[in-house]
C-alpha atoms as a PDB file:
ATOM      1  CA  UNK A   1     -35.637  24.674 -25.441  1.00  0.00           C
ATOM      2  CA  UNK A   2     -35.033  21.539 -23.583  1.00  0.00           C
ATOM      3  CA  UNK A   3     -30.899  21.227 -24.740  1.00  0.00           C
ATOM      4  CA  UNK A   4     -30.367  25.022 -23.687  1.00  0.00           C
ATOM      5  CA  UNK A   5     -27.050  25.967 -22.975  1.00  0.00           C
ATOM      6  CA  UNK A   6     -25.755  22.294 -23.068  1.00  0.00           C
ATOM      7  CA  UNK A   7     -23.115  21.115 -25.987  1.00  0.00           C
ATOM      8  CA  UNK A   8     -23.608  18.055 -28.437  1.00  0.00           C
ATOM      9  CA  UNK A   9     -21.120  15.705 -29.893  1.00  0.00           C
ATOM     10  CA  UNK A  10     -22.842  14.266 -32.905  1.00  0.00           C
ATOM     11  CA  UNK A  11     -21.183  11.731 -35.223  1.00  0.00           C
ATOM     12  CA  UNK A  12     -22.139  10.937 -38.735  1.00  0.00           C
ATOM     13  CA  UNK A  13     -24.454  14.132 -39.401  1.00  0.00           C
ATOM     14  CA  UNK A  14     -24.219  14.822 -42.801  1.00  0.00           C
ATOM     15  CA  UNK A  15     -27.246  13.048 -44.041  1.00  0.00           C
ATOM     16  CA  UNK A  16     -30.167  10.676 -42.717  1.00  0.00           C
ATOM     17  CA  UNK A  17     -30.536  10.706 -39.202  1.00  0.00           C
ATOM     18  CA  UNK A  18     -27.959  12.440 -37.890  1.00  0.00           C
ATOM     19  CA  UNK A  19     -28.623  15.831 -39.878  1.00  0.00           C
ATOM     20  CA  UNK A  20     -32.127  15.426 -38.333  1.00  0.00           C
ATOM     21  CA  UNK A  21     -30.807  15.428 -35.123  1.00  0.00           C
ATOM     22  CA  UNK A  22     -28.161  18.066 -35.461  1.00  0.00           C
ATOM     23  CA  UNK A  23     -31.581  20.156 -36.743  1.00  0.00           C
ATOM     24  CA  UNK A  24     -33.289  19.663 -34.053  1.00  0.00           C
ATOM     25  CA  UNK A  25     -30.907  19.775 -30.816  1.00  0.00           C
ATOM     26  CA  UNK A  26     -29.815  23.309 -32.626  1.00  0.00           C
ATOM     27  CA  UNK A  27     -33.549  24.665 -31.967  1.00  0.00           C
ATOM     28  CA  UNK A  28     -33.906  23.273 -28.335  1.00  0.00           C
ATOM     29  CA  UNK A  29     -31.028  25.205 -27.938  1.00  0.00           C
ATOM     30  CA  UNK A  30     -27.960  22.766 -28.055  1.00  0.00           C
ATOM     31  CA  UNK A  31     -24.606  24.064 -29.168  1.00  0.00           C
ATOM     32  CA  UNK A  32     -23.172  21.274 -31.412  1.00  0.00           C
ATOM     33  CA  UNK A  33     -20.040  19.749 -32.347  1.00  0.00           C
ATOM     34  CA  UNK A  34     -21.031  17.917 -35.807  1.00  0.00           C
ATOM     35  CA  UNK A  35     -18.772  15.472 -36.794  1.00  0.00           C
ATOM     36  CA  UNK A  36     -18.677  14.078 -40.915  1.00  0.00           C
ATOM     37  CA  UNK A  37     -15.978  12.760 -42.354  1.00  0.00           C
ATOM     38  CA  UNK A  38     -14.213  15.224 -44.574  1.00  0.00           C
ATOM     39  CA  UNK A  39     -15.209  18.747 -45.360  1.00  0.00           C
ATOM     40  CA  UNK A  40     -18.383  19.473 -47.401  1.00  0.00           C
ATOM     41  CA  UNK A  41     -19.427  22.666 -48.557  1.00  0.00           C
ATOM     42  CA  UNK A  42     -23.068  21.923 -48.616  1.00  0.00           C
ATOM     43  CA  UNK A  43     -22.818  20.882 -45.506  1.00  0.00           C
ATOM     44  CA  UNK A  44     -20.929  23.865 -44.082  1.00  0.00           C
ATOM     45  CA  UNK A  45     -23.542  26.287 -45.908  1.00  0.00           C
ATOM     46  CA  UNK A  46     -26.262  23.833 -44.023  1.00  0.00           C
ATOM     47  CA  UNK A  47     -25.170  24.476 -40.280  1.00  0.00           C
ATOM     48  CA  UNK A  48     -24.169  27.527 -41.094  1.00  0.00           C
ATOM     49  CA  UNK A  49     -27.942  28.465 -41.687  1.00  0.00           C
ATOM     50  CA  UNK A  50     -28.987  26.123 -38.853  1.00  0.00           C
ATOM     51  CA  UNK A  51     -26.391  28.221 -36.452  1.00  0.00           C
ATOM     52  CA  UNK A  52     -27.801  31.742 -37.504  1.00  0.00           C
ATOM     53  CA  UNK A  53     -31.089  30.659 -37.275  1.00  0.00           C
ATOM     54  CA  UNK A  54     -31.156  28.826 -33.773  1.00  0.00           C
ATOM     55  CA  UNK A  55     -28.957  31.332 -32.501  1.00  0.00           C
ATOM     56  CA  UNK A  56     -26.792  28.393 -30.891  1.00  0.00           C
ATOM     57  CA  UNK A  57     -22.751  27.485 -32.035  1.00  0.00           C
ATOM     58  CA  UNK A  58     -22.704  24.606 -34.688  1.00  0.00           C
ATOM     59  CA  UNK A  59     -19.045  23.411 -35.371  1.00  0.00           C
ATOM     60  CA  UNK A  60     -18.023  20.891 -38.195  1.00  0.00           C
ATOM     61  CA  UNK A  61     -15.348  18.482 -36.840  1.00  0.00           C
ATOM     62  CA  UNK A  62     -13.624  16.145 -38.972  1.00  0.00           C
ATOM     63  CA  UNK A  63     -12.446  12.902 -39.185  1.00  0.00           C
ATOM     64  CA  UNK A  64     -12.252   9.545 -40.515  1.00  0.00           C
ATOM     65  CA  UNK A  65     -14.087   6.648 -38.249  1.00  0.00           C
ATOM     66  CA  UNK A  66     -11.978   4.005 -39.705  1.00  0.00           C
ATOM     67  CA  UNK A  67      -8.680   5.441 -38.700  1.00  0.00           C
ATOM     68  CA  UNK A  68      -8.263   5.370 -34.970  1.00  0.00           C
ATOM     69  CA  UNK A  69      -5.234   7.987 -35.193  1.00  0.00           C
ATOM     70  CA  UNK A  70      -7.993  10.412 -37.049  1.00  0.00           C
ATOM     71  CA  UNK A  71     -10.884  10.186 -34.465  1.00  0.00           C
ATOM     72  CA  UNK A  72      -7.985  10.777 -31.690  1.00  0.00           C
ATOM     73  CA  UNK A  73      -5.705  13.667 -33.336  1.00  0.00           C
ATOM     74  CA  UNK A  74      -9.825  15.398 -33.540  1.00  0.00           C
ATOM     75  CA  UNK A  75     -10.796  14.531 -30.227  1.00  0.00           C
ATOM     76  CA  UNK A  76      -7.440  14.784 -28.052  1.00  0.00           C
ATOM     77  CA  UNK A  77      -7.476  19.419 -28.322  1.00  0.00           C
ATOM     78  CA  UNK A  78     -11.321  18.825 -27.046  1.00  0.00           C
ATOM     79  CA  UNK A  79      -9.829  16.996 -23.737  1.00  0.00           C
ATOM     80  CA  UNK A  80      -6.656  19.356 -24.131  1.00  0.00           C
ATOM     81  CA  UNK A  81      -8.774  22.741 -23.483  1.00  0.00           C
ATOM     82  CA  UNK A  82     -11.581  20.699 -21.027  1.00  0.00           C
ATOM     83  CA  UNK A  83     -14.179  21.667 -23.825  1.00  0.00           C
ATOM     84  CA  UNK A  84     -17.770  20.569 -21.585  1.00  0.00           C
ATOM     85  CA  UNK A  85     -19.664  17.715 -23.360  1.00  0.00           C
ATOM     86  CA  UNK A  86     -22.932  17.207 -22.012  1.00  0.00           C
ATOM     87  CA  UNK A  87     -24.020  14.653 -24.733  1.00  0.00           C
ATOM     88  CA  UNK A  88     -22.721  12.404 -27.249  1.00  0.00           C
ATOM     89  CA  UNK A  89     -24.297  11.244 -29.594  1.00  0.00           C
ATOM     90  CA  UNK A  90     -23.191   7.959 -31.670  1.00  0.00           C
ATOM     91  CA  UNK A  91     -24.611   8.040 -34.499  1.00  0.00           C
ATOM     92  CA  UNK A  92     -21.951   7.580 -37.542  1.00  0.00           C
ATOM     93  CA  UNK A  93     -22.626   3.883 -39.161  1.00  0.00           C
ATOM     94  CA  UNK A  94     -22.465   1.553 -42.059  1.00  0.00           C
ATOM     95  CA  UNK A  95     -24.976  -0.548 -43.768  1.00  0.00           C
ATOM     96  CA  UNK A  96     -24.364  -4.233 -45.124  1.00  0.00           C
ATOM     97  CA  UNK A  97     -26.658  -6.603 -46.225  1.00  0.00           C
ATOM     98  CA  UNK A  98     -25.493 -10.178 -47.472  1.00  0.00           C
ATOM     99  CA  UNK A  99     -25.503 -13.897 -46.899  1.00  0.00           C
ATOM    100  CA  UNK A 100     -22.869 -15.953 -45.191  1.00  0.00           C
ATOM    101  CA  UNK A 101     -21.238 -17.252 -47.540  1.00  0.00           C
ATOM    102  CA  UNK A 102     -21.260 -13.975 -49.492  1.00  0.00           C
ATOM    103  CA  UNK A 103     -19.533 -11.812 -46.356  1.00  0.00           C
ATOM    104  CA  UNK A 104     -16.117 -11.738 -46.144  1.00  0.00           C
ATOM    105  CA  UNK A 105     -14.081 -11.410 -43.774  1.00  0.00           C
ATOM    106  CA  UNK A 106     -12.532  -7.960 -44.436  1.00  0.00           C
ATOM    107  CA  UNK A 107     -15.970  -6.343 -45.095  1.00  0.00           C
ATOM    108  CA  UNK A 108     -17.051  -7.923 -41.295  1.00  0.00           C
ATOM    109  CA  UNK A 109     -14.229  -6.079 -39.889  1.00  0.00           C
ATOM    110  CA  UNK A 110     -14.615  -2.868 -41.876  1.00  0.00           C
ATOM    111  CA  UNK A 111     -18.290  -2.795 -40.727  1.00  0.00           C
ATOM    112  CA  UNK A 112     -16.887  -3.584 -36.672  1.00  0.00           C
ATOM    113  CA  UNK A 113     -14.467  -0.838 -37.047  1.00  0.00           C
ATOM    114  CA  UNK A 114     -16.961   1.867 -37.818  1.00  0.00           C
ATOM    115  CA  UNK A 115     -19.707   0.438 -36.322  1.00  0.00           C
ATOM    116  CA  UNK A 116     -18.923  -0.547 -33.101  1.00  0.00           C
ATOM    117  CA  UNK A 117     -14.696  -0.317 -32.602  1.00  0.00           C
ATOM    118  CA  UNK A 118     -14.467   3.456 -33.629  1.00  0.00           C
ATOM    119  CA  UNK A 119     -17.557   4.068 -31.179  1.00  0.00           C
ATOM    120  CA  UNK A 120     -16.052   2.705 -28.162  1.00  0.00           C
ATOM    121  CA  UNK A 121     -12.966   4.822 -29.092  1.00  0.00           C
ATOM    122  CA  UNK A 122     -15.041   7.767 -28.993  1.00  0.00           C
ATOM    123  CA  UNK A 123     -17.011   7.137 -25.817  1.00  0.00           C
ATOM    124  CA  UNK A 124     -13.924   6.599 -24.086  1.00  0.00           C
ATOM    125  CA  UNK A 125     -12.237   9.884 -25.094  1.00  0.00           C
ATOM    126  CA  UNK A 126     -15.644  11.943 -24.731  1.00  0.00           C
ATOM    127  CA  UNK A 127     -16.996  10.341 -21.418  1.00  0.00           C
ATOM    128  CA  UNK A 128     -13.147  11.757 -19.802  1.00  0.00           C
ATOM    129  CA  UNK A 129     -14.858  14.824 -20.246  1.00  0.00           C
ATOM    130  CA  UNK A 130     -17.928  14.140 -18.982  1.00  0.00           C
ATOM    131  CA  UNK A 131     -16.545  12.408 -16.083  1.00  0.00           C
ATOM    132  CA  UNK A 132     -14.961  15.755 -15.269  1.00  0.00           C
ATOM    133  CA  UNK A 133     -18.455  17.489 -15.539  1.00  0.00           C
ATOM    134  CA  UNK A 134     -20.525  14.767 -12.986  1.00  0.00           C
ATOM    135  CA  UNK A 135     -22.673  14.537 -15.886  1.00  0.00           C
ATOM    136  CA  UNK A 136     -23.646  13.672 -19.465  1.00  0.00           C
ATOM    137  CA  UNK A 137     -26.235  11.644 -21.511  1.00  0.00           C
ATOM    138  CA  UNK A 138     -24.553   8.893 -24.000  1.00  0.00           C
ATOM    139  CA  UNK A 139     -26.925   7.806 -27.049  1.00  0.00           C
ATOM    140  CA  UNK A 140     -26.034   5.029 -29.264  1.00  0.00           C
ATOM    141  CA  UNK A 141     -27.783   4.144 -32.678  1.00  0.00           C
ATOM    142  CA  UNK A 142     -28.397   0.405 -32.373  1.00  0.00           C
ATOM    143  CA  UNK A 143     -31.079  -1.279 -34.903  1.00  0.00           C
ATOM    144  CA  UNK A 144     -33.725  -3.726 -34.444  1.00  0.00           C
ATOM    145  CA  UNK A 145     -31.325  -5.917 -36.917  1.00  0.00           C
ATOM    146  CA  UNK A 146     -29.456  -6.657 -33.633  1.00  0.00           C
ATOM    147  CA  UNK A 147     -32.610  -7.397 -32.152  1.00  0.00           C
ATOM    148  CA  UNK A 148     -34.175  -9.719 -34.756  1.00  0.00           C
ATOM    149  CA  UNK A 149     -33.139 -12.332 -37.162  1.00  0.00           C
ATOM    150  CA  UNK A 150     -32.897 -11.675 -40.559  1.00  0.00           C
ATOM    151  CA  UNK A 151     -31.428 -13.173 -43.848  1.00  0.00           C
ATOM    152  CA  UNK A 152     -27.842 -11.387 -44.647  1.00  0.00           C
ATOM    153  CA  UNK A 153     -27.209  -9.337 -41.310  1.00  0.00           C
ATOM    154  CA  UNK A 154     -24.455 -11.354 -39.938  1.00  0.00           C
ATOM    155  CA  UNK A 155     -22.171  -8.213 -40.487  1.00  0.00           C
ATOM    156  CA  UNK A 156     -24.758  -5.398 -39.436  1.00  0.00           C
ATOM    157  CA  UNK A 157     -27.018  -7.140 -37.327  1.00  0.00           C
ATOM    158  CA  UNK A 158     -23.909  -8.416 -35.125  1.00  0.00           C
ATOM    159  CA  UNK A 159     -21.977  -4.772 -35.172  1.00  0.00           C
ATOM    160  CA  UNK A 160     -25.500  -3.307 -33.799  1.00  0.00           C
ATOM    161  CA  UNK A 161     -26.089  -6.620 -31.265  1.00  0.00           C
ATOM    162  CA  UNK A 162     -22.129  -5.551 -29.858  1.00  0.00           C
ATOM    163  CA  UNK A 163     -23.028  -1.715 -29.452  1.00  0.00           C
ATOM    164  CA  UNK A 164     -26.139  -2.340 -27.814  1.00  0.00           C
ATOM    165  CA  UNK A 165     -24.597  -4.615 -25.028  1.00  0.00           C
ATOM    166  CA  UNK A 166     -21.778  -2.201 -24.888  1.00  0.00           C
ATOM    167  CA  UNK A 167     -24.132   0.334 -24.027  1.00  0.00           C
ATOM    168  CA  UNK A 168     -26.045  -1.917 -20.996  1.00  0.00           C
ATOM    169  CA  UNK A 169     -22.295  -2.365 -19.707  1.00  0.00           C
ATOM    170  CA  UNK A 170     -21.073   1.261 -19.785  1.00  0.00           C
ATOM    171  CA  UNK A 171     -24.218   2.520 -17.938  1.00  0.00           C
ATOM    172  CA  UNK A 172     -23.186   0.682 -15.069  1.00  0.00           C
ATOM    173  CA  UNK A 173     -19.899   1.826 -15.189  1.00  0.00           C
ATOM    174  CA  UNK A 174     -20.580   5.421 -15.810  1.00  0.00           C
ATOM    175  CA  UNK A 175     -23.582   5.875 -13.320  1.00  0.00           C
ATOM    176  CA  UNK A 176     -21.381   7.053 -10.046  1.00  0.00           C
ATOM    177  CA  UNK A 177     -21.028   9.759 -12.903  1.00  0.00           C
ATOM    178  CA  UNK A 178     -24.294  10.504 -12.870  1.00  0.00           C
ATOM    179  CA  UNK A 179     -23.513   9.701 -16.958  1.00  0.00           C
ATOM    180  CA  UNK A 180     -26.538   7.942 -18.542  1.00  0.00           C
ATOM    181  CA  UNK A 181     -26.578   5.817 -21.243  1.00  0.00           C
ATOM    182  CA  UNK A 182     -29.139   4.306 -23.651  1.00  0.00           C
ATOM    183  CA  UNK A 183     -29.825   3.074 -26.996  1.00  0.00           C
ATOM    184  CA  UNK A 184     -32.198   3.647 -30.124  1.00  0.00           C
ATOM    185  CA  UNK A 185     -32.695   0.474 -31.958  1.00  0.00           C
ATOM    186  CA  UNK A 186     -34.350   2.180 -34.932  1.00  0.00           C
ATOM    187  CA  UNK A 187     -36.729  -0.396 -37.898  1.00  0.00           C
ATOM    188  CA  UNK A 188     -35.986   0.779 -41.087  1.00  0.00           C
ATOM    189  CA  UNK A 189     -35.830   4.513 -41.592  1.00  0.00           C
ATOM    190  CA  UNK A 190     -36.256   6.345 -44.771  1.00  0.00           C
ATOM    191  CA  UNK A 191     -32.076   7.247 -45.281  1.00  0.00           C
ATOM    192  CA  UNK A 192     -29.903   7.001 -48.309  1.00  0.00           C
ATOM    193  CA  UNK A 193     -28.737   4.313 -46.099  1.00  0.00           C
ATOM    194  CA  UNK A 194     -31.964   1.720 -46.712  1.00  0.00           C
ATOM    195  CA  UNK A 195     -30.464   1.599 -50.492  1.00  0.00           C
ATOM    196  CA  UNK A 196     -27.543  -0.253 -49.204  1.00  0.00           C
ATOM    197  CA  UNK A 197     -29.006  -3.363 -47.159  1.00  0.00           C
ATOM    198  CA  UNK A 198     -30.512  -6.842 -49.016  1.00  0.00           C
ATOM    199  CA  UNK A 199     -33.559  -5.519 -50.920  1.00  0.00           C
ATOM    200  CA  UNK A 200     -35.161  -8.539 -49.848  1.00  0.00           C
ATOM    201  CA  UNK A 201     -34.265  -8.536 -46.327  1.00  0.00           C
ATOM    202  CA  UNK A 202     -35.451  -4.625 -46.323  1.00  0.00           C
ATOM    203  CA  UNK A 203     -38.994  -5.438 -47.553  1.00  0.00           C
ATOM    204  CA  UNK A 204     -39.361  -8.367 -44.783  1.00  0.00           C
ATOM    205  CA  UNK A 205     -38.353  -5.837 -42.090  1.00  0.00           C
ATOM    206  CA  UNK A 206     -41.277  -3.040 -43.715  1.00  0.00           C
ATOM    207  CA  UNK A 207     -43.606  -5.779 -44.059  1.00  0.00           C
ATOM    208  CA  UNK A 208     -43.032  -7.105 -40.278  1.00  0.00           C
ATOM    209  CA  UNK A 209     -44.062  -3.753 -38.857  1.00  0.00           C
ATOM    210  CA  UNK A 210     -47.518  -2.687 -37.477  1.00  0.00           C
ATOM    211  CA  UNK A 211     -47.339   0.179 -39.205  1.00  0.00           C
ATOM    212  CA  UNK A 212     -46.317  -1.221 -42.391  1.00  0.00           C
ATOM    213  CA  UNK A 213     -43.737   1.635 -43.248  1.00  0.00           C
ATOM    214  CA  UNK A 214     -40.577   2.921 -42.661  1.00  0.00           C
ATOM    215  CA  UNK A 215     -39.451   5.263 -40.249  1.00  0.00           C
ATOM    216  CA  UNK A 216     -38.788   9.060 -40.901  1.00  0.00           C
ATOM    217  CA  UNK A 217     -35.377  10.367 -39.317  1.00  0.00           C
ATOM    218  CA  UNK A 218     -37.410  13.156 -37.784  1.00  0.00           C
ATOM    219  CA  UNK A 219     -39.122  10.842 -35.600  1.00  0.00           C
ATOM    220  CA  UNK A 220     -35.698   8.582 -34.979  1.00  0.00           C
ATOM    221  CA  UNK A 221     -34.428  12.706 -33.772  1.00  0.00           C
ATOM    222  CA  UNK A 222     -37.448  12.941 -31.453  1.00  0.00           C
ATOM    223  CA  UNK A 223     -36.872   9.978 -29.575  1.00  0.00           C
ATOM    224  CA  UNK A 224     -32.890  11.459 -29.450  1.00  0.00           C
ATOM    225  CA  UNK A 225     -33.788  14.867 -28.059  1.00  0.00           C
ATOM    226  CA  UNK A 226     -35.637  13.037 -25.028  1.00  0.00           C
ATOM    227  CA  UNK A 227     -32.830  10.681 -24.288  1.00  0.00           C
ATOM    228  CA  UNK A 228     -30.539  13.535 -24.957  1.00  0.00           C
ATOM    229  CA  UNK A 229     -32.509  16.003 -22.306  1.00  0.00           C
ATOM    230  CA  UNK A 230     -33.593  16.070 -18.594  1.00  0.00           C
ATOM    231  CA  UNK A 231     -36.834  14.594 -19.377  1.00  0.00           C
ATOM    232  CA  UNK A 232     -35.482  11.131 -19.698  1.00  0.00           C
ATOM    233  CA  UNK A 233     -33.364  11.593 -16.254  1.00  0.00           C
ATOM    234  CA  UNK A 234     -34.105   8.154 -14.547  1.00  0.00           C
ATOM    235  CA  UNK A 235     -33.603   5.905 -17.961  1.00  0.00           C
ATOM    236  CA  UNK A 236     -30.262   4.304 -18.407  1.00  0.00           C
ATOM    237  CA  UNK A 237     -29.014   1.520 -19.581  1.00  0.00           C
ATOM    238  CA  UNK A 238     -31.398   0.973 -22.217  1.00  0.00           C
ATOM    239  CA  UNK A 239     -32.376  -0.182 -25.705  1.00  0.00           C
ATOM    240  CA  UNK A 240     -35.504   1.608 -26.919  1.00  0.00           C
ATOM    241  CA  UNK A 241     -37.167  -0.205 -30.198  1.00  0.00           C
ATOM    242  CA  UNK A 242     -38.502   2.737 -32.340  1.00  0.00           C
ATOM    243  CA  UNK A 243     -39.516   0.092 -35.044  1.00  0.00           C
ATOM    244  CA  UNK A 244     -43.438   0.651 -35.797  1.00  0.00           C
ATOM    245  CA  UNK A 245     -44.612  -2.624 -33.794  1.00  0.00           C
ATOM    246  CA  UNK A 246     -42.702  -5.663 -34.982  1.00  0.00           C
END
């Protein structure tokens, strides 16, 4: 029960990662703000189940990362009422894989706005109540594409390169806070999300690993619930590669 009694802010955790995380901060005892896009049945039958079962709160939130009026008119009654956030998790993200010449310009920006713009948005709203607490743990989902260089991750690579320096720069702001911040710069991880990046570029990043495979979201979640819980208390300002060995 590391996450007992504390509250989670989790973005994008309908599928892939972020469901794996919203699993697993319910059972160490997290009560959870879960934050997709539009409603989903199957997904309110899911936390349902994961609520009863963990015997913590899990609340859908909803709105739409590429409208900035959306995340604010969800996020502004949370500051209203002084609702306690003791961790926020980023996770909500797009994938793109193609060349250069093959990018435009409108898909760069619509991969900025939900990868990196919308995210500073949120930080900034949820951090005013964290500030308020003299506490919190900020996680960001980076990727080793903004680490390493590969063929057709000009858009991706360079939305996960801003979010990870964003997070090195916000740790220093937000330590008086006692508000620590870090990032996960997952390899490839076995999501419906894989499907969408340059099949060739995908197989070069699998193939560059030690391990030679991708990663489960399970173990992308365990890294999450130590950054997330008391154990990781002296690490900020961080980018942690969870990538197998490349």
């Amino acid at each position: 029960m590391l996450l007992k009694g504390k509250t989670a802010f989790i973005t994008g955790c309908n599928r892939g990662i972020g469901k794996e995380i919203v699993t697993l901060f319910a059972r160490e005892g997290a009560n959870i703000i879960a934050c997709i896009r539009r409603e989903n049945p199957e997904f309110s039958v899911y936390i349902r189940d994961i609520s009863s079962k963990a015997n913590v709160s899990v609340e859908p939130l909803y709105f739409d990362m590429s409208d900035e009026d959306s995340i604010k008119f969800a996020i502004n009654p949370l500051i209203k009422n002084k609702t306690k956030i003791d961790i926020l998790v980023n996770n909500a993200g797009i994938a793109m894989g193609s060349l250069l010449q093959m990018t435009s310009m409108r898909k760069l920006k619509e991969v900025f706005q939900i990868n990196f713009f919308s995210q500073v948005l949120i930080t900034q709203l949820i951090s005013k109540l964290m500030i308020r607490g003299k506490s919190g743990s900020i996680i960001n989902m980076g990727s080793i594409a903004g680490l390493e260089n590969f063929a057709g991750y000009t858009a991706y690579g360079s939305s996960k390169a801003a979010i990870m320096f964003f997070t090195k720069t916000i740790a220093r702001e937000l330590s008086s806070h006692h508000i620590r911040v870090n990032t996960i710069a997952p390899g490839l991880t076995d999501t419906g999300m894989t499907g969408q990046m340059d099949e060739k570029a995908a197989i070069e990043m699998t193939e560059r690993s030690n391990l030679n495979r991708l990663a489960k979201p399970q173990e992308i979640a365990e890294l999450a619930l130590f950054l997330a819980s008391d154990k990781s208390s002296f690490i900020t300002g961080q980018t942690i590669r969870i990538d197998g060995g490349m």
